[in-house]
Protein backbone atom coordinates (compact mmCIF):
# COMPACT_ATOMS: atom_id res chain seq x y z
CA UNK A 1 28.06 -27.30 -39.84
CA UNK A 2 30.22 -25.43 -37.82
CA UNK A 3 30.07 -27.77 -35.10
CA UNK A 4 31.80 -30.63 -37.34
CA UNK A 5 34.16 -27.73 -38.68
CA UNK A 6 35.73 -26.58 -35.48
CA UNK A 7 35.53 -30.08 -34.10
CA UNK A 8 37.45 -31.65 -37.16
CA UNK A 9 39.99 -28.37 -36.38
CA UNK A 10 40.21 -28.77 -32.70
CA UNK A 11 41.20 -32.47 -32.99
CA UNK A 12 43.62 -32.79 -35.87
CA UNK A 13 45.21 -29.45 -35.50
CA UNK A 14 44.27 -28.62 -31.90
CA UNK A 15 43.00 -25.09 -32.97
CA UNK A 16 43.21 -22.67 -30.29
CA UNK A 17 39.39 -21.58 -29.05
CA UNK A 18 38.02 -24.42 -31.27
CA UNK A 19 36.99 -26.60 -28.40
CA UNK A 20 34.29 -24.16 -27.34
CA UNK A 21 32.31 -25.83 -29.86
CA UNK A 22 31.74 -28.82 -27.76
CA UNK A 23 29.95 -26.91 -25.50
CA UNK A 24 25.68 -26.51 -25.69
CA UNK A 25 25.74 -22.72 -23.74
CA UNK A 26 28.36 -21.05 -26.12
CA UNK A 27 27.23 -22.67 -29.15
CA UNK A 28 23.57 -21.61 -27.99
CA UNK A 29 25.23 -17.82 -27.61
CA UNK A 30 25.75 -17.81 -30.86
CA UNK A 31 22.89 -19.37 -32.11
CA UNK A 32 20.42 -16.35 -30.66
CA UNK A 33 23.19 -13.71 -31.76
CA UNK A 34 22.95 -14.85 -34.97
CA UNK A 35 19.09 -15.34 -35.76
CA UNK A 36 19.08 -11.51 -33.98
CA UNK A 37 21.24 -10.09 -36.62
CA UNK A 38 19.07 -12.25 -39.20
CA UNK A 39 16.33 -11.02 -37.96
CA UNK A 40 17.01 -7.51 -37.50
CA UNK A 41 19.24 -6.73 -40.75
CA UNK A 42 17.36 -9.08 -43.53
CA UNK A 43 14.09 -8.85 -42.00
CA UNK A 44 14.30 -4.93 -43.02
CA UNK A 45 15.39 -6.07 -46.51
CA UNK A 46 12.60 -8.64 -47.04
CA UNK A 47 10.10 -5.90 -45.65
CA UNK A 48 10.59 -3.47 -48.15
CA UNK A 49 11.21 -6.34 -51.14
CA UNK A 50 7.80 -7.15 -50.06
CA UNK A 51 6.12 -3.37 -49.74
CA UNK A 52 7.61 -2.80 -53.03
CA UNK A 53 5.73 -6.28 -54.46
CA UNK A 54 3.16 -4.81 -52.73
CA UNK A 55 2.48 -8.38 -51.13
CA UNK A 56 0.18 -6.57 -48.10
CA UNK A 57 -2.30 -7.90 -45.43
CA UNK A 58 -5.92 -8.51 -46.89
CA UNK A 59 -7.94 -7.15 -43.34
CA UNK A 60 -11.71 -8.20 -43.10
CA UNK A 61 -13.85 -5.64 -41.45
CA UNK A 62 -14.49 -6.32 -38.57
CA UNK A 63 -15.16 -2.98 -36.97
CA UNK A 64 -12.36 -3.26 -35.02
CA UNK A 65 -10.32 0.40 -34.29
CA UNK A 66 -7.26 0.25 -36.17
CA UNK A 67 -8.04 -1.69 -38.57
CA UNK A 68 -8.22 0.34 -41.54
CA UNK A 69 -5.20 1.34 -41.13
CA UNK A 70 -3.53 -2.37 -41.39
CA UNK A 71 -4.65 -2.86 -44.34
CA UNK A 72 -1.13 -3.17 -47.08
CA UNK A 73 0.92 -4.10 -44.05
CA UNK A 74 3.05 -6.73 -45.61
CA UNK A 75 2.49 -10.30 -44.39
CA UNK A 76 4.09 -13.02 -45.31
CA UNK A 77 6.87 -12.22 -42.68
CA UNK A 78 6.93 -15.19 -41.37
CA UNK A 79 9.58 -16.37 -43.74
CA UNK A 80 11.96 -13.67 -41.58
CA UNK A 81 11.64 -16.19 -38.30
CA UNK A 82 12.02 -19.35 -40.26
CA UNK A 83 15.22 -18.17 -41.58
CA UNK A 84 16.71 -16.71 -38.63
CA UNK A 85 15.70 -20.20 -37.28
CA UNK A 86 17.05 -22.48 -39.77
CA UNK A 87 20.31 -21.04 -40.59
CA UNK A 88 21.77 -20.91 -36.65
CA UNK A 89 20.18 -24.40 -36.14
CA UNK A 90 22.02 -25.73 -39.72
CA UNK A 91 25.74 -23.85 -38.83
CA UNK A 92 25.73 -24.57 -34.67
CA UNK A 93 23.72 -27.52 -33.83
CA UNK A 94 24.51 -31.27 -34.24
CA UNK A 95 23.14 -32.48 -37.07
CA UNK A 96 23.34 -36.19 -36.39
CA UNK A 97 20.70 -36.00 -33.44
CA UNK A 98 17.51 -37.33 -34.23
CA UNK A 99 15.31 -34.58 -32.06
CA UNK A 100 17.43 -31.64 -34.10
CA UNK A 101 16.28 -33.61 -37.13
CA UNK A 102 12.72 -33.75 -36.04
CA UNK A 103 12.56 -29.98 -35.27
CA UNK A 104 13.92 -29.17 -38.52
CA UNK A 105 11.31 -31.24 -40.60
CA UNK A 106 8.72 -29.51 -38.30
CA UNK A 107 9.63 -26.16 -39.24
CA UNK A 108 9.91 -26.63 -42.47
CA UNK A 109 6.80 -28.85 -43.15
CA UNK A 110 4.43 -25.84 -41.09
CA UNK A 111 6.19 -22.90 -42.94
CA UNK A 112 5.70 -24.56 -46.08
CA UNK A 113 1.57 -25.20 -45.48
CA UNK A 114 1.46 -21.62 -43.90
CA UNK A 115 3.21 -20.16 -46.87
CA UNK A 116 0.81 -21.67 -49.10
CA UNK A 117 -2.17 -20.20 -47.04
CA UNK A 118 -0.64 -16.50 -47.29
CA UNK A 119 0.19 -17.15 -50.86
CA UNK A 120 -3.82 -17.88 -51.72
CA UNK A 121 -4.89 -14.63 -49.45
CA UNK A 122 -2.19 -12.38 -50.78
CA UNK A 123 -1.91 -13.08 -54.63
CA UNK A 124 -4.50 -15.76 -55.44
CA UNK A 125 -6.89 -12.91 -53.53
CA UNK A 126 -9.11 -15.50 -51.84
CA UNK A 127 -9.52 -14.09 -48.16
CA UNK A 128 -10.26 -17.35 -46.97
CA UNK A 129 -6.51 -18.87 -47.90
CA UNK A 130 -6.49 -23.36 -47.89
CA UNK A 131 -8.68 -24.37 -46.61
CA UNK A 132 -8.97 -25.84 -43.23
CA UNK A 133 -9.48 -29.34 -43.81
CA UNK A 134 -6.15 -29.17 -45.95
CA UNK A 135 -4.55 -27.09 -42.57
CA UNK A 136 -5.69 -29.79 -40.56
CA UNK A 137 -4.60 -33.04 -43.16
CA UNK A 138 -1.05 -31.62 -43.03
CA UNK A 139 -0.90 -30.86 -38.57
CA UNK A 140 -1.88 -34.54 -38.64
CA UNK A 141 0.20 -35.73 -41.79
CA UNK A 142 3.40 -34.07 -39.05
CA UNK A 143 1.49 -35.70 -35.88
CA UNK A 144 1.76 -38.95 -37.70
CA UNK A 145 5.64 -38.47 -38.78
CA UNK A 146 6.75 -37.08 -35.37
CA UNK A 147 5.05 -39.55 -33.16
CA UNK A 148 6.69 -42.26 -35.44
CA UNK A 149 9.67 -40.93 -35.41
CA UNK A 150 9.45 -40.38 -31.53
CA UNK A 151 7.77 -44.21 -30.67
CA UNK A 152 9.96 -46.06 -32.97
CA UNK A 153 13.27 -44.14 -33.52
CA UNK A 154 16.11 -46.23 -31.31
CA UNK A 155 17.95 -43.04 -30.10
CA UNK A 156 14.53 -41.64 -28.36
CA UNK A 157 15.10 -43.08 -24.80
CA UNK A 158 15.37 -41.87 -21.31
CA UNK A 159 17.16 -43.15 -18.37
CA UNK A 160 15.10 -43.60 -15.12
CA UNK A 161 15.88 -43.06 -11.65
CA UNK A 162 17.27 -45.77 -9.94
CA UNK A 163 14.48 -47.73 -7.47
CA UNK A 164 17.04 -48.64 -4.39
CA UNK A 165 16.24 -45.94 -1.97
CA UNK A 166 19.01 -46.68 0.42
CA UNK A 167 21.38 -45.67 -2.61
CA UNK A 168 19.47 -42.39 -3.68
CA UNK A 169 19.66 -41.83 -0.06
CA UNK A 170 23.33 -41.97 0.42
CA UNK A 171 23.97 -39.89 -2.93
CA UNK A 172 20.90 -37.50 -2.67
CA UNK A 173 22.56 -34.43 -2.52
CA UNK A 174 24.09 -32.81 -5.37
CA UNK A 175 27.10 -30.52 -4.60
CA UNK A 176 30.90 -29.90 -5.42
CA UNK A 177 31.83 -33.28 -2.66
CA UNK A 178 29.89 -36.06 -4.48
CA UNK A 179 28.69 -34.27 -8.11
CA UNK A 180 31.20 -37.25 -9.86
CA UNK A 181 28.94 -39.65 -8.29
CA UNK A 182 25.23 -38.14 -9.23
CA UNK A 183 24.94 -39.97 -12.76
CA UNK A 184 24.72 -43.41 -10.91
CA UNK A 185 21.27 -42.23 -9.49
CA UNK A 186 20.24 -42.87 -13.10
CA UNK A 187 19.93 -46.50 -14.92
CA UNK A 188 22.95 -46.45 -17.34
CA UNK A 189 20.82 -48.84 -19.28
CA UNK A 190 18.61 -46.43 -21.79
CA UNK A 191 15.16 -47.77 -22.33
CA UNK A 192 13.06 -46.97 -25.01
CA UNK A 193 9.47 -45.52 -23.12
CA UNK A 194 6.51 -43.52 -23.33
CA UNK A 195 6.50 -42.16 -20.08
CA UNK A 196 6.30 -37.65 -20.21
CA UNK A 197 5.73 -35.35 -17.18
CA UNK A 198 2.79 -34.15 -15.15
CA UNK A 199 2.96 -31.40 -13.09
CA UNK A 200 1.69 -31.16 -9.42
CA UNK A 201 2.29 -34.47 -8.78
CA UNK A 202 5.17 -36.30 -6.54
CA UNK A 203 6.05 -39.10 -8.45
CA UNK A 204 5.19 -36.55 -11.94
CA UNK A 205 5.89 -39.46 -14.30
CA UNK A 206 2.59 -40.77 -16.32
CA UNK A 207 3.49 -43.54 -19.35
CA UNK A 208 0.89 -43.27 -21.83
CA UNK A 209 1.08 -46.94 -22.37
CA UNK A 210 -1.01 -47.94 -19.09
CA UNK A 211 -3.88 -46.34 -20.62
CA UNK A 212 -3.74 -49.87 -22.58
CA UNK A 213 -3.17 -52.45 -19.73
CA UNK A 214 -6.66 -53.83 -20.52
CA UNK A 215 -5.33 -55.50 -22.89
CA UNK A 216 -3.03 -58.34 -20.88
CA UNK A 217 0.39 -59.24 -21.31
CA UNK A 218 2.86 -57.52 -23.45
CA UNK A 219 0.21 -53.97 -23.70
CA UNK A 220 3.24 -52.02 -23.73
CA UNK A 221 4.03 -52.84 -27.44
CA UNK A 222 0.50 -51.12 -28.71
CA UNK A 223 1.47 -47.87 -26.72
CA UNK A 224 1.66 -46.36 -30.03
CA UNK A 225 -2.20 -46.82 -30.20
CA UNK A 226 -2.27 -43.71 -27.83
CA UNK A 227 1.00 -42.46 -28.20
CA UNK A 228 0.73 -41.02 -31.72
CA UNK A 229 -2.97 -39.41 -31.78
CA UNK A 230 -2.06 -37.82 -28.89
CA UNK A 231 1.03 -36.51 -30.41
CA UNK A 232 -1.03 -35.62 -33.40
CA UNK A 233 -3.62 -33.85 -31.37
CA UNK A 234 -1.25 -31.46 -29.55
CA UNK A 235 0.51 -30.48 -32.57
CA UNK A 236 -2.66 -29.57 -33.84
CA UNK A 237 -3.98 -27.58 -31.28
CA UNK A 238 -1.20 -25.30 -30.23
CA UNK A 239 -0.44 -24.93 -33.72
CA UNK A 240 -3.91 -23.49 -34.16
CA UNK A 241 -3.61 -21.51 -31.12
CA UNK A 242 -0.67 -19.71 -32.11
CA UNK A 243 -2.72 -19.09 -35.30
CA UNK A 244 -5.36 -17.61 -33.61
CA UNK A 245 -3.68 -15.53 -31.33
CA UNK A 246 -2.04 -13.66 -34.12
CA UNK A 247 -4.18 -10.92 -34.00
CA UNK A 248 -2.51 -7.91 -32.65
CA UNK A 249 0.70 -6.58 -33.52
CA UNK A 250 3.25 -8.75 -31.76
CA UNK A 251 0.89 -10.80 -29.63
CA UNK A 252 2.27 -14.19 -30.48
CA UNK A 253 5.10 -12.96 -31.16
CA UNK A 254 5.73 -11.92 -27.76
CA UNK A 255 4.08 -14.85 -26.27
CA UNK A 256 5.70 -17.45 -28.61
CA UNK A 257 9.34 -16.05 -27.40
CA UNK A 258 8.13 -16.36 -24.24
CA UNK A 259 7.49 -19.70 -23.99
CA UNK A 260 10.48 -20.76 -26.00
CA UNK A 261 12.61 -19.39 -23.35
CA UNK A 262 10.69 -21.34 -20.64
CA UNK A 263 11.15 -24.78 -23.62
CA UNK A 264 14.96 -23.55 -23.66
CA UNK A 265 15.20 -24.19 -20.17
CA UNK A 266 13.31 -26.90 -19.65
CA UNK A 267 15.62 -28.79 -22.73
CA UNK A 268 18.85 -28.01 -21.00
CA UNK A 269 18.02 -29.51 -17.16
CA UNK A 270 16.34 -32.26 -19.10
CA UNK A 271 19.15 -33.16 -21.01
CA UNK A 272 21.65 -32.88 -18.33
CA UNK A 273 22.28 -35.60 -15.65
CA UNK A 274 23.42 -33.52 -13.06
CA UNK A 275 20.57 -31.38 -13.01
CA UNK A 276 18.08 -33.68 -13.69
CA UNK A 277 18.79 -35.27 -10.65
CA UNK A 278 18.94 -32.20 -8.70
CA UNK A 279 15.37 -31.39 -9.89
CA UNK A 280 14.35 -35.00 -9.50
CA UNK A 281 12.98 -34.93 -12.94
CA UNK A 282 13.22 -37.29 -15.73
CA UNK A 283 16.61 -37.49 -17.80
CA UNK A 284 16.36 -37.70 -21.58
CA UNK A 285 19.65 -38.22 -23.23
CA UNK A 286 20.67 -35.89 -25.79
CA UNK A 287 17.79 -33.08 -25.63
CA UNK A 288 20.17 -30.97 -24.43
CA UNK A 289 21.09 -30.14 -28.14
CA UNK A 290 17.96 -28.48 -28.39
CA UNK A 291 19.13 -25.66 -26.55
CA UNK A 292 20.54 -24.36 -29.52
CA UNK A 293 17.48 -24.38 -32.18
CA UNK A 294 15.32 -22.92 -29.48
CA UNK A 295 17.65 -20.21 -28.51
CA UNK A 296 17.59 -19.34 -32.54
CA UNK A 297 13.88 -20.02 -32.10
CA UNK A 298 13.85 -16.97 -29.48
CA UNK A 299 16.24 -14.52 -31.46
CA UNK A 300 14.36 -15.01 -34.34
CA UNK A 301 11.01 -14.26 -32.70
CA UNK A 302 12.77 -11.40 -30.75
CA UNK A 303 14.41 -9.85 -33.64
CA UNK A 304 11.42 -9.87 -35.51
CA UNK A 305 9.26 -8.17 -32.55
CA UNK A 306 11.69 -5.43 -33.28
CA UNK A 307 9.36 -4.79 -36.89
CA UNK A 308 6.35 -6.28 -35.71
CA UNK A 309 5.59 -4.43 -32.56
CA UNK A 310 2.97 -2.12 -32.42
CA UNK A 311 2.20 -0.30 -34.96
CA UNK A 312 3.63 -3.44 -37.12
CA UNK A 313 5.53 -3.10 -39.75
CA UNK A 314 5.06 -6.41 -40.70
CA UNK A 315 3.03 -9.76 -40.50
CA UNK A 316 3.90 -13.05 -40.04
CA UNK A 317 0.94 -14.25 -41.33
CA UNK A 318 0.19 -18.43 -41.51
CA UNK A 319 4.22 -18.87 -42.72
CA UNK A 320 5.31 -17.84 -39.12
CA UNK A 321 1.96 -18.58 -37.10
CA UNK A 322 1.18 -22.20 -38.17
CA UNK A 323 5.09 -22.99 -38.07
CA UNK A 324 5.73 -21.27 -34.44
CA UNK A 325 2.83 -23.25 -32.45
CA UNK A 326 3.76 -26.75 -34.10
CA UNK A 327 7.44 -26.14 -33.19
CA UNK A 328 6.25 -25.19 -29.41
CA UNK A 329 4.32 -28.32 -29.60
CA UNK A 330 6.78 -30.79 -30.95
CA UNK A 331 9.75 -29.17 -28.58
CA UNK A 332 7.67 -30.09 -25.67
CA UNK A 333 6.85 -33.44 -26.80
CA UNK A 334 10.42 -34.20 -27.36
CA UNK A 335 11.26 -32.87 -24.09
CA UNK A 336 8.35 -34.85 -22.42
CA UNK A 337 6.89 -31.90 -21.19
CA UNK A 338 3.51 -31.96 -23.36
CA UNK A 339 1.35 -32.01 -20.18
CA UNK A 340 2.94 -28.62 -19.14
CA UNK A 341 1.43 -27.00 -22.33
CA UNK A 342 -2.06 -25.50 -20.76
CA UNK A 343 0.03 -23.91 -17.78
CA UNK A 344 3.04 -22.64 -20.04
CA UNK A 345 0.84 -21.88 -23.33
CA UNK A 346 -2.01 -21.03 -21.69
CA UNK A 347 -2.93 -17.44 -23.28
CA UNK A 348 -3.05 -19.81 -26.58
CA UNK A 349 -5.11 -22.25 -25.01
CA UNK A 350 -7.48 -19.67 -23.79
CA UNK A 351 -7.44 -17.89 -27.18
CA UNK A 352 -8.45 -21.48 -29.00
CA UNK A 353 -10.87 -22.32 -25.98
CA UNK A 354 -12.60 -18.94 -26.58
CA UNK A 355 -13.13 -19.66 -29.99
CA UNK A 356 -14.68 -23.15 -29.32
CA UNK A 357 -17.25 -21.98 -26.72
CA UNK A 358 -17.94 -19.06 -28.90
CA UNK A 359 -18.97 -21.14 -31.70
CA UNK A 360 -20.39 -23.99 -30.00
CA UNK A 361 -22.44 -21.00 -27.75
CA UNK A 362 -23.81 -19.32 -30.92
CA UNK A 363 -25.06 -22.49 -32.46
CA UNK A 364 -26.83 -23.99 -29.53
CA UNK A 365 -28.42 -20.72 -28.72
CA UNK A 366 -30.02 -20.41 -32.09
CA UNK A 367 -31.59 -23.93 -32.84
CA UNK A 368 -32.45 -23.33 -29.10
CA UNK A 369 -34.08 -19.54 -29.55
CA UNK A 370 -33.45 -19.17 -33.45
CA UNK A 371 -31.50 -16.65 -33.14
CA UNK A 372 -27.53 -17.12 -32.12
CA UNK A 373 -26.22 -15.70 -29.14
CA UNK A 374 -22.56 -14.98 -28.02
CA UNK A 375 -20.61 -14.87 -24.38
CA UNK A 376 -18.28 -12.50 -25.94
CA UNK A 377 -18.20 -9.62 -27.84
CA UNK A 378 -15.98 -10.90 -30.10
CA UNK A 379 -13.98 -14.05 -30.48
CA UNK A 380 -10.80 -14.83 -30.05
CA UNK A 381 -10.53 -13.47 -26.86
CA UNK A 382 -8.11 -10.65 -27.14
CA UNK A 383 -10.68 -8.90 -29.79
CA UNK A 384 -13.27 -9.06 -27.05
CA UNK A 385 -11.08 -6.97 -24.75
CA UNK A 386 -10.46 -4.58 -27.58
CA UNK A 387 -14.35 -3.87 -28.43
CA UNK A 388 -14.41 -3.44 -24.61
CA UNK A 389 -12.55 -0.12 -24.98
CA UNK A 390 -8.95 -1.51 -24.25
CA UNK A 391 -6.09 -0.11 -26.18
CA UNK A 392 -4.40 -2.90 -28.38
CA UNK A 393 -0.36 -2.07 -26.82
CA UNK A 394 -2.14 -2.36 -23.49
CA UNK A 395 -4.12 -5.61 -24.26
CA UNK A 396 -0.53 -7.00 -25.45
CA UNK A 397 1.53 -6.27 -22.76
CA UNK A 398 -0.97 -7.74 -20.39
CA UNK A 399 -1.04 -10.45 -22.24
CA UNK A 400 3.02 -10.54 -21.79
CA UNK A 401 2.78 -10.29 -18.60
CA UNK A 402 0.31 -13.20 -18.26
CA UNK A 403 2.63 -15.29 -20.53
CA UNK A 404 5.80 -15.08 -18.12
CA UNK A 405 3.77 -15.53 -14.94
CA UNK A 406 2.71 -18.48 -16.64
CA UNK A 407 6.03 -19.44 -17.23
CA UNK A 408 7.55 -19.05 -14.12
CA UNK A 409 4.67 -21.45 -12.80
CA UNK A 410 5.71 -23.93 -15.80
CA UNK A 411 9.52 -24.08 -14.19
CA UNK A 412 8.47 -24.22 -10.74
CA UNK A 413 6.41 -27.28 -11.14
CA UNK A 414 9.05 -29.21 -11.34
CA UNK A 415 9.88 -28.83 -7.96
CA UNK A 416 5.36 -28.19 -6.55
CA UNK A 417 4.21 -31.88 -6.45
């Protein structure tokens, strides 16, 4: 909103400082300034609202030290992030561009099916919360509107690198001399593609669409056929990841900031020519805008470490969990950068992978010896560490630390193939 306000200012009455406003970085500034002080001063306001509605954290035993005395935390704090995301993303960003529009519908449509999870545990008093199949129906129901919006919106395209080598050659380096020249090593034709990143690999460009060649003449027009599930499928998984990993006090939290700084980054070189072509990577026209939600993304999860850190004063229960790992998963679609989610998200992809082997382990082992059997002590992962004597702030940090080695390895691989 404030964009159009101080554009509409700086053209018809050439407003002094209102030109700033055209620029991603300042308008970014402000959006992470502003979903801090969200963050920080409401957050404190909704936590005692919600102490004082006595809206607290149902805690299964699970033998687990500390647990008792969780138990009345309030939850439900996930509504704190959300806000301190929306409202910078509604006054700074551009409102008009379809991948702002996207991440705002994803927000909203997680919060909303993670609010009604921590609304059946908190007052309906069912431990359980919705149940999974209707968690599940509504990560696909977004899968299915993202990917469509993604596949078959016009303004989703990319512009590719331009084939004649003896050109790229003679333009190749990017510095203060020639920098006016660097866009023509890009088409200025935007096509509409389904082509995202791989890491590792020289030419790191992999279009999903070849997966249907079989098919003859013309395959590219059924890319959606794989395009879409596999949309639906990520969104799904690091969604439930996040979920899962929201078992100590400001785990994913922590984490989830993390790799929204590493999503920031990645948005900004992506959506700028000059140094897309500097990193050789794929250009995507108008991402750049993104820079802005995520940098309210990383306030609010920041600001609301600040209450959640151990011991938490707070939860952010299935309203902030569910919401946070479908936003990390749509970002990186939209950024083409899906196939960088193991390396960069990989302490939730190790927390969901626990789980699965866990499960699938216990079942096999008791129709096998009738009697289950587990490979760790407890699952997901970062329980098993804390039945094996480790202190939960440790565990966390660790974890931290993991998470921005991770994400130095995510940036660098766009220059490792």
């Amino acid at each position: 909103m404030f964009y159009y306000l101080f554009n509409y200012l700086d053209k018809v009455f050439d407003f002094p400082g209102a030109g700033l406003f055209h620029y991603i970085s300042f308008r970014a500034s402000l959006a992470v300034i502003t979903s801090l002080i969200i963050s920080l001063l409401f957050g404190k306001r909704l936590i005692n609202y919600l102490h004082k509605k006595q809206i607290g954290e149902v805690v299964r035993d699970l033998g687990l030290e500390g647990e008792k005395e969780k138990k009345g935390t309030p939850t439900m704090g996930g509504l704190i992030i959300l806000g301190a995301i929306l409202i910078p993303t509604l006054l700074f960003a551009k409102l008009n561009n379809v991948y702002v529009l996207i991440i705002i519908i994803s927000t909203i449509w997680l919060g909303i099916i993670g609010f009604i999870d921590d609304y059946i545990k908190v007052f309906k008093k069912d431990k359980k919360g919705l149940a999974g199949k209707f968690k599940i129906l509504g990560q696909v129901g977004l899968g299915l509107i993202v990917g469509s919006m993604l596949y078959f919106n016009d303004s989703v395209v990319i512009r590719e690198k331009i084939k004649d080598q003896a050109y790229v050659k003679t333009t190749k380096a990017l510095n203060i001399e020639n920098v006016k020249e660097a866009p023509g090593l890009f088409s200025k034709q935007a096509i509409k593609s389904t082509k995202t990143t791989i890491p590792f690999v020289k030419n790191h460009e992999f279009d999903y669409a070849v997966l249907l060649a079989f098919l003859g003449k013309d395959y590219e027009k059924w890319a959606y056929l794989i395009f879409i599930p596999v949309v639906i499928l990520i969104i799904t998984a690091v969604s439930n990841g996040v979920n899962l990993t929201d078992g100590m006090d400001g785990l994913a939290t922590g984490t989830s900031a993390i790799a929204g700084t590493t999503l920031g980054i990645l948005a900004y070189v992506s959506g700028n020519i000059f140094f897309a072509n500097y990193l050789n990577i794929m250009y995507i026209p108008n991402t750049g805008e993104l820079a802005i939600y995520i940098s309210a993304f990383v306030g609010a999860c920041v600001g609301f470490l600040w209450y959640n850190t151990y011991p938490a004063q707070v939860f952010m229960g299935d309203t902030g969990s569910l919401s946070i790992g479908g936003v990390i998963a749509v970002f990186a679609i939209m950024i083409r950068k899906e196939l960088l989610i193991p390396i960069l998200c990989g302490i939730f992809f190790v927390e969901n992978l626990s789980v699965v082997l866990q499960v699938a382990y216990f079942k096999r082992t008791k129709r096998k010896y009738g009697e289950g059997r587990r490979i760790f002590k407890m699952a997901p992962l970062h329980h098993h560490y804390q039945l094996s004597g480790y202190a939960e702030p440790k565990i966390v940090l660790r974890f931290y630390i993991i998470g921005i080695v991770l994400a130095i390895l995510t940036v660098i691989t766009l220059k490792i193939r």
